[in-house]
C-alpha atoms as a PDB file:
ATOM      1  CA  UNK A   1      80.728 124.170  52.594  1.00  0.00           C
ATOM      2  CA  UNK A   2      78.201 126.239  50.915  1.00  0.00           C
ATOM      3  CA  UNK A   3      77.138 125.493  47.011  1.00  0.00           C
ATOM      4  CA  UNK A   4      78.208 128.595  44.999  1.00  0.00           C
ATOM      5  CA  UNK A   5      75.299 127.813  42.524  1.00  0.00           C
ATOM      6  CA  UNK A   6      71.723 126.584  42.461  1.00  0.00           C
ATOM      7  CA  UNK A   7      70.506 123.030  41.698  1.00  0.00           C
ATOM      8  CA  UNK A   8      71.073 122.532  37.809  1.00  0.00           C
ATOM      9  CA  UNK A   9      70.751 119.493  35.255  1.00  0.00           C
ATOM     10  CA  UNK A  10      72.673 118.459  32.241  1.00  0.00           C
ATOM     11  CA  UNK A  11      71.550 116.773  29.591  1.00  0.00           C
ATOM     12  CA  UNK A  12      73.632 114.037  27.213  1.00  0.00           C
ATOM     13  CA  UNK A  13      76.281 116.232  25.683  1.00  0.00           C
ATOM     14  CA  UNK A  14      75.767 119.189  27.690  1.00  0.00           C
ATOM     15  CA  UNK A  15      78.855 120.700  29.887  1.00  0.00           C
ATOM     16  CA  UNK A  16      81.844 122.364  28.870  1.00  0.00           C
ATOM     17  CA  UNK A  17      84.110 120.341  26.258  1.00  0.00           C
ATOM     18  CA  UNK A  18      87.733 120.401  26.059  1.00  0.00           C
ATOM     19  CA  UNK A  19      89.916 118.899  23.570  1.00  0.00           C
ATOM     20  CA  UNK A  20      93.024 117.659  25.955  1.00  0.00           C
ATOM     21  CA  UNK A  21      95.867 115.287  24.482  1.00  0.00           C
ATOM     22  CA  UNK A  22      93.722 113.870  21.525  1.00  0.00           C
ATOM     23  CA  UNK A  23      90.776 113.337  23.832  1.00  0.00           C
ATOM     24  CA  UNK A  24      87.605 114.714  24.864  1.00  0.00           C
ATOM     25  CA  UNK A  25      86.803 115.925  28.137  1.00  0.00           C
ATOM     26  CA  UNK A  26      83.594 117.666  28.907  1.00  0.00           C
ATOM     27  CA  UNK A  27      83.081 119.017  32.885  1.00  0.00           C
ATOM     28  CA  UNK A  28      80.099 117.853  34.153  1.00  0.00           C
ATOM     29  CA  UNK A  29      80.169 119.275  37.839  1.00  0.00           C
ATOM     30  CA  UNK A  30      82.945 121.956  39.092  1.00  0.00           C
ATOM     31  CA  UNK A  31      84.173 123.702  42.025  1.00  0.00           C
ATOM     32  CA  UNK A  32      81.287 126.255  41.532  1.00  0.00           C
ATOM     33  CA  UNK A  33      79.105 123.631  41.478  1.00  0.00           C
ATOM     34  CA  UNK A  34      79.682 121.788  44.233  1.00  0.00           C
ATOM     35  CA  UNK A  35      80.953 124.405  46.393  1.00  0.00           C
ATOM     36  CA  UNK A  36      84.981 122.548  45.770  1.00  0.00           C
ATOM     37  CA  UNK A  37      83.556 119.507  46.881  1.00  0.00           C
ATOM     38  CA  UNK A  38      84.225 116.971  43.623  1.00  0.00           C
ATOM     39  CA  UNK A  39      84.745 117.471  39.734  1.00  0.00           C
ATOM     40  CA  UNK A  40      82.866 114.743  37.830  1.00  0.00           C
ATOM     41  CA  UNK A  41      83.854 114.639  33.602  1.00  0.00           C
ATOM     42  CA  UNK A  42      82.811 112.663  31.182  1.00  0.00           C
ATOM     43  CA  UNK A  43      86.016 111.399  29.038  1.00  0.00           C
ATOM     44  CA  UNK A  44      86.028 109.851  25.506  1.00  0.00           C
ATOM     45  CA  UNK A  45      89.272 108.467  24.844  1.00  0.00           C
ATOM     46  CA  UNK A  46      90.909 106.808  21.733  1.00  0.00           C
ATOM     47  CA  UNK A  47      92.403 103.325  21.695  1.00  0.00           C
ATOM     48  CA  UNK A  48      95.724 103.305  22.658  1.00  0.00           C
ATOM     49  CA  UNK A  49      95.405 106.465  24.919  1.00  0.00           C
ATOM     50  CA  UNK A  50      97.526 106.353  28.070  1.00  0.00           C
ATOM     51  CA  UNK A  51      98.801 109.455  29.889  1.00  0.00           C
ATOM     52  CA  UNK A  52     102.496 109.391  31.596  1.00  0.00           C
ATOM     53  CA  UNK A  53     102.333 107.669  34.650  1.00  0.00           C
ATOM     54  CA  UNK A  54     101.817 110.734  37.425  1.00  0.00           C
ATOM     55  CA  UNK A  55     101.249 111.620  41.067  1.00  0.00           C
ATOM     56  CA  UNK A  56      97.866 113.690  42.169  1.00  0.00           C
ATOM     57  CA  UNK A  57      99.076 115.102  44.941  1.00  0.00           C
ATOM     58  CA  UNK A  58      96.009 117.286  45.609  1.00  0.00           C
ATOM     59  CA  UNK A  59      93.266 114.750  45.032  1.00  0.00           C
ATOM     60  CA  UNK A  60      91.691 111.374  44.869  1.00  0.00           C
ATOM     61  CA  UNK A  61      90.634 109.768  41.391  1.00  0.00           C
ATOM     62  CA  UNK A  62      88.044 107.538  40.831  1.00  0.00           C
ATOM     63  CA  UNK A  63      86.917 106.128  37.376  1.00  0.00           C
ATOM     64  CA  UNK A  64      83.814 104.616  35.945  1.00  0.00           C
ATOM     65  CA  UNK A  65      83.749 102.732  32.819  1.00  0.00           C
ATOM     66  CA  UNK A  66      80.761 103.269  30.711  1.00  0.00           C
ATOM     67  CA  UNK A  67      82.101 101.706  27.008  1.00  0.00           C
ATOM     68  CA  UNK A  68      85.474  99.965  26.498  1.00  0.00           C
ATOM     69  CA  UNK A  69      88.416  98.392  28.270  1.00  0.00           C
ATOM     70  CA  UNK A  70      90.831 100.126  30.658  1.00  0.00           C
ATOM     71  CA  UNK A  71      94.040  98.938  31.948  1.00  0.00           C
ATOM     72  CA  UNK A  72      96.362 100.061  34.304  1.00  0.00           C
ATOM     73  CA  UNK A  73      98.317 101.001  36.962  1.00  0.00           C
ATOM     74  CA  UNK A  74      98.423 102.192  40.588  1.00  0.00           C
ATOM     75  CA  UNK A  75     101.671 101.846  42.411  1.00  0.00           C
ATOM     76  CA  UNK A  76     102.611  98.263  41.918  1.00  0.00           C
ATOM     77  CA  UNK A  77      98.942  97.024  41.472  1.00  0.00           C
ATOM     78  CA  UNK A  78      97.834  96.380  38.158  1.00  0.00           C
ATOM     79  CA  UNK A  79      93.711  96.908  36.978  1.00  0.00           C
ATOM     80  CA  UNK A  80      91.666  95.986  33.936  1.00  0.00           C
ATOM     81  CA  UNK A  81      87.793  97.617  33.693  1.00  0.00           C
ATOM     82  CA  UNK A  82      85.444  97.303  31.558  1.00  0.00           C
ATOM     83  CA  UNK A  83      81.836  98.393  31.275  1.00  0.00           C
ATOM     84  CA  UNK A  84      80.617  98.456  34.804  1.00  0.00           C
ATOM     85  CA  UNK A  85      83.882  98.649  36.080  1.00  0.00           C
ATOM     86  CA  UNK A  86      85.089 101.307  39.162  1.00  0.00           C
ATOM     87  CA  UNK A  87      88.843 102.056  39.636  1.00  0.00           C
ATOM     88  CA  UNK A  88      89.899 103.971  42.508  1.00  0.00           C
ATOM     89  CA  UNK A  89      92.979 105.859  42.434  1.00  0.00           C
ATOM     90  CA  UNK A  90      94.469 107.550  45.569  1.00  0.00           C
ATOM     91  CA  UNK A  91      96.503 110.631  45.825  1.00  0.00           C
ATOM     92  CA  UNK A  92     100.116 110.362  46.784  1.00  0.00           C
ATOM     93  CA  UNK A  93     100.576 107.005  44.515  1.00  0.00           C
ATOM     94  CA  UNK A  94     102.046 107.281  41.191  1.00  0.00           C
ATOM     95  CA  UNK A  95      99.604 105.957  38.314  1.00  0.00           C
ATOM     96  CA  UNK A  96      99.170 105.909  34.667  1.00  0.00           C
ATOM     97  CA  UNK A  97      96.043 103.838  32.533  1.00  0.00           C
ATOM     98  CA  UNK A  98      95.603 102.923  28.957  1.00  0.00           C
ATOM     99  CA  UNK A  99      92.530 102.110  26.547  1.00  0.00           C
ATOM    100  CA  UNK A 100      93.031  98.536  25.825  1.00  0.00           C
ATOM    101  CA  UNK A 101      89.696  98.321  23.626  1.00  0.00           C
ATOM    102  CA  UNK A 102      89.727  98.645  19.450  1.00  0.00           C
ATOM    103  CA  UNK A 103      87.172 101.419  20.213  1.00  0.00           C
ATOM    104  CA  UNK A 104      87.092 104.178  22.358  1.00  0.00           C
ATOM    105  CA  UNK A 105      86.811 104.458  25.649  1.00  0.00           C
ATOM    106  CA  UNK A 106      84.036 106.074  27.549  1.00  0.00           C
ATOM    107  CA  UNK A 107      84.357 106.941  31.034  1.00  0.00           C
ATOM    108  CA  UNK A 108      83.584 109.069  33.632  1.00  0.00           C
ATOM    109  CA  UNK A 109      86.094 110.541  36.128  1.00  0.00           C
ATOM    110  CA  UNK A 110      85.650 111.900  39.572  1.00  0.00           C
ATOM    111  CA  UNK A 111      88.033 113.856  41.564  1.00  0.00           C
ATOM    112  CA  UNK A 112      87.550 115.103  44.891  1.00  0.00           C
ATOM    113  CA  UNK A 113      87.678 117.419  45.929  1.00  0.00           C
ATOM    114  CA  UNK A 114      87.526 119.809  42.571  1.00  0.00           C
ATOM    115  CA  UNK A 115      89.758 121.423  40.642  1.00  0.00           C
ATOM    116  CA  UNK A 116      91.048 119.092  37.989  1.00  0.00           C
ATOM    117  CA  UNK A 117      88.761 120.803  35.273  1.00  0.00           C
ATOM    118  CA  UNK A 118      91.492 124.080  35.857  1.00  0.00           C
ATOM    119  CA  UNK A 119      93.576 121.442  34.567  1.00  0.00           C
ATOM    120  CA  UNK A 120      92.044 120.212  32.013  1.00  0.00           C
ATOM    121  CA  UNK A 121      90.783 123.949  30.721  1.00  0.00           C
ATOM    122  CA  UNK A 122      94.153 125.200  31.307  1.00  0.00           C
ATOM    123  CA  UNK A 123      96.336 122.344  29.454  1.00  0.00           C
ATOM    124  CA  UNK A 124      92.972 121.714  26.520  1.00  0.00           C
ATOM    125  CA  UNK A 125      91.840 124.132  24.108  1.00  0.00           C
ATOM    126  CA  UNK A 126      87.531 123.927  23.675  1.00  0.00           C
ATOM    127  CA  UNK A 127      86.057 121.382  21.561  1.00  0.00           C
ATOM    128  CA  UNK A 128      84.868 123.168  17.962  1.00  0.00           C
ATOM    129  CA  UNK A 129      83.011 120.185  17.190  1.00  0.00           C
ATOM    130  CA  UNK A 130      81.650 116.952  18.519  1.00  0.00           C
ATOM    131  CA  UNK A 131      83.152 113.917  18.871  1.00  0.00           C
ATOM    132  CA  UNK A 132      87.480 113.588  18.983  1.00  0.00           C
ATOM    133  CA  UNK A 133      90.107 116.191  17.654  1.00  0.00           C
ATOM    134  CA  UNK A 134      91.994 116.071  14.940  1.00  0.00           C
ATOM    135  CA  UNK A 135      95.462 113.670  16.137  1.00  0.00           C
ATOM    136  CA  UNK A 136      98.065 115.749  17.193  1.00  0.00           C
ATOM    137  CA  UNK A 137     101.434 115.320  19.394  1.00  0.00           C
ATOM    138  CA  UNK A 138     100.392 116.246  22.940  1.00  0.00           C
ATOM    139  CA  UNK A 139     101.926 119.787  24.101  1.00  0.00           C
ATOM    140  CA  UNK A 140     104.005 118.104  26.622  1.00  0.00           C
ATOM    141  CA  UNK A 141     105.320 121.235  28.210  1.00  0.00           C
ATOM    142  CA  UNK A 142     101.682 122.508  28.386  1.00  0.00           C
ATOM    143  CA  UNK A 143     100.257 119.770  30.350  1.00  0.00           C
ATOM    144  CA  UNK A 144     103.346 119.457  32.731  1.00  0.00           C
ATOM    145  CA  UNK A 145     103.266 123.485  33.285  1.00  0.00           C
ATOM    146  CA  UNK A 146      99.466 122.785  34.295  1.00  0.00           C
ATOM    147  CA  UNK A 147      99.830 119.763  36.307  1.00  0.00           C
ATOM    148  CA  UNK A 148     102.532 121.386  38.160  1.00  0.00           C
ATOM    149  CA  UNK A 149      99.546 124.429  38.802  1.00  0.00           C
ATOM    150  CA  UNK A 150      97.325 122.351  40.447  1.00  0.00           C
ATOM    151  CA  UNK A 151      99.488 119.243  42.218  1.00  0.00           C
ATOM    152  CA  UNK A 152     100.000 116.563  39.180  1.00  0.00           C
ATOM    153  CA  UNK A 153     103.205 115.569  38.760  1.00  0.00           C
ATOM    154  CA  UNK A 154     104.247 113.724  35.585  1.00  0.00           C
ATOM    155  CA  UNK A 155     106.763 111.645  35.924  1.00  0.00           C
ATOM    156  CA  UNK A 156     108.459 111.819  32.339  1.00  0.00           C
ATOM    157  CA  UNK A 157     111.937 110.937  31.908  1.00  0.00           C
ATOM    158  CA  UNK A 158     114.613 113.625  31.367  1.00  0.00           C
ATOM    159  CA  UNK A 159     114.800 115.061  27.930  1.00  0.00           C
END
């Protein structure tokens, strides 16, 4: 597997930033940077945040909790992380997480290999500014139509 770009460095804040369901992702390595090897993003998330649970069928997740508490769910195992903390979450197994801290949560997700930043580009809109968006209802139908693009299924009930 050949690296579609040279070495590079990013700096604290540097990458691209989406706003995705009232959080903020920003893409830290790609596919074109590690020639489809891994995506690695940085995630703030507010308290209370939890996504439906869902099924990467496409890819492994792995989390690494830099500020706040984590809590959740992988098949029928339950998890709790904190600061320090490493969650690994296998493809194939339905999953879902929630912030559990008063504060935000700051994390950092890898998937391998890449492509979960075409998600997250594809169902987010770019930050404009630093920090959280503005609270808004999730575009369910968005994120769905984008999971179901790359291999995430949500598992929502019917409507």
């Amino acid at each position: 597997m050949a690296l579609e770009s040279p070495h590079y460095a990013l700096a604290d804040g540097e990458g691209e930033a989406y706003w995705f369901a009232n959080t903020r992702f920003t893409i830290k390595a790609s596919a074109k940077q590690t020639g489809h090897a891994f995506t690695l993003v940085e995630q703030t998330l507010p308290p209370g945040f939890g996504p439906p649970p869902h099924i990467h069928h496409m890819e492994d997740e792995a989390f690494y909790v830099l500020d706040g508490l984590m809590t959740g769910t992988c098949g029928d195992a339950t998890w709790e992380a904190g600061p320090g903390g490493f969650v690994w979450l296998p493809r194939g197994i339905p999953h879902t997480f929630s912030v559990a801290s008063a504060a935000p949560a700051r994390l950092l997700q890898v998937t391998t290999p890449s492509g979960f930043e075409r998600f997250v580009a594809e169902a987010g809109t770019p930050a404009l500014a630093p920090g959280l968006p503005p609270e808004e209802p999730p575009d369910i139908e968005k994120l769905v139509a984008a999971g179901y693009r790359i291999g995430i299924e949500h598992l929502l009930p019917p409507p």
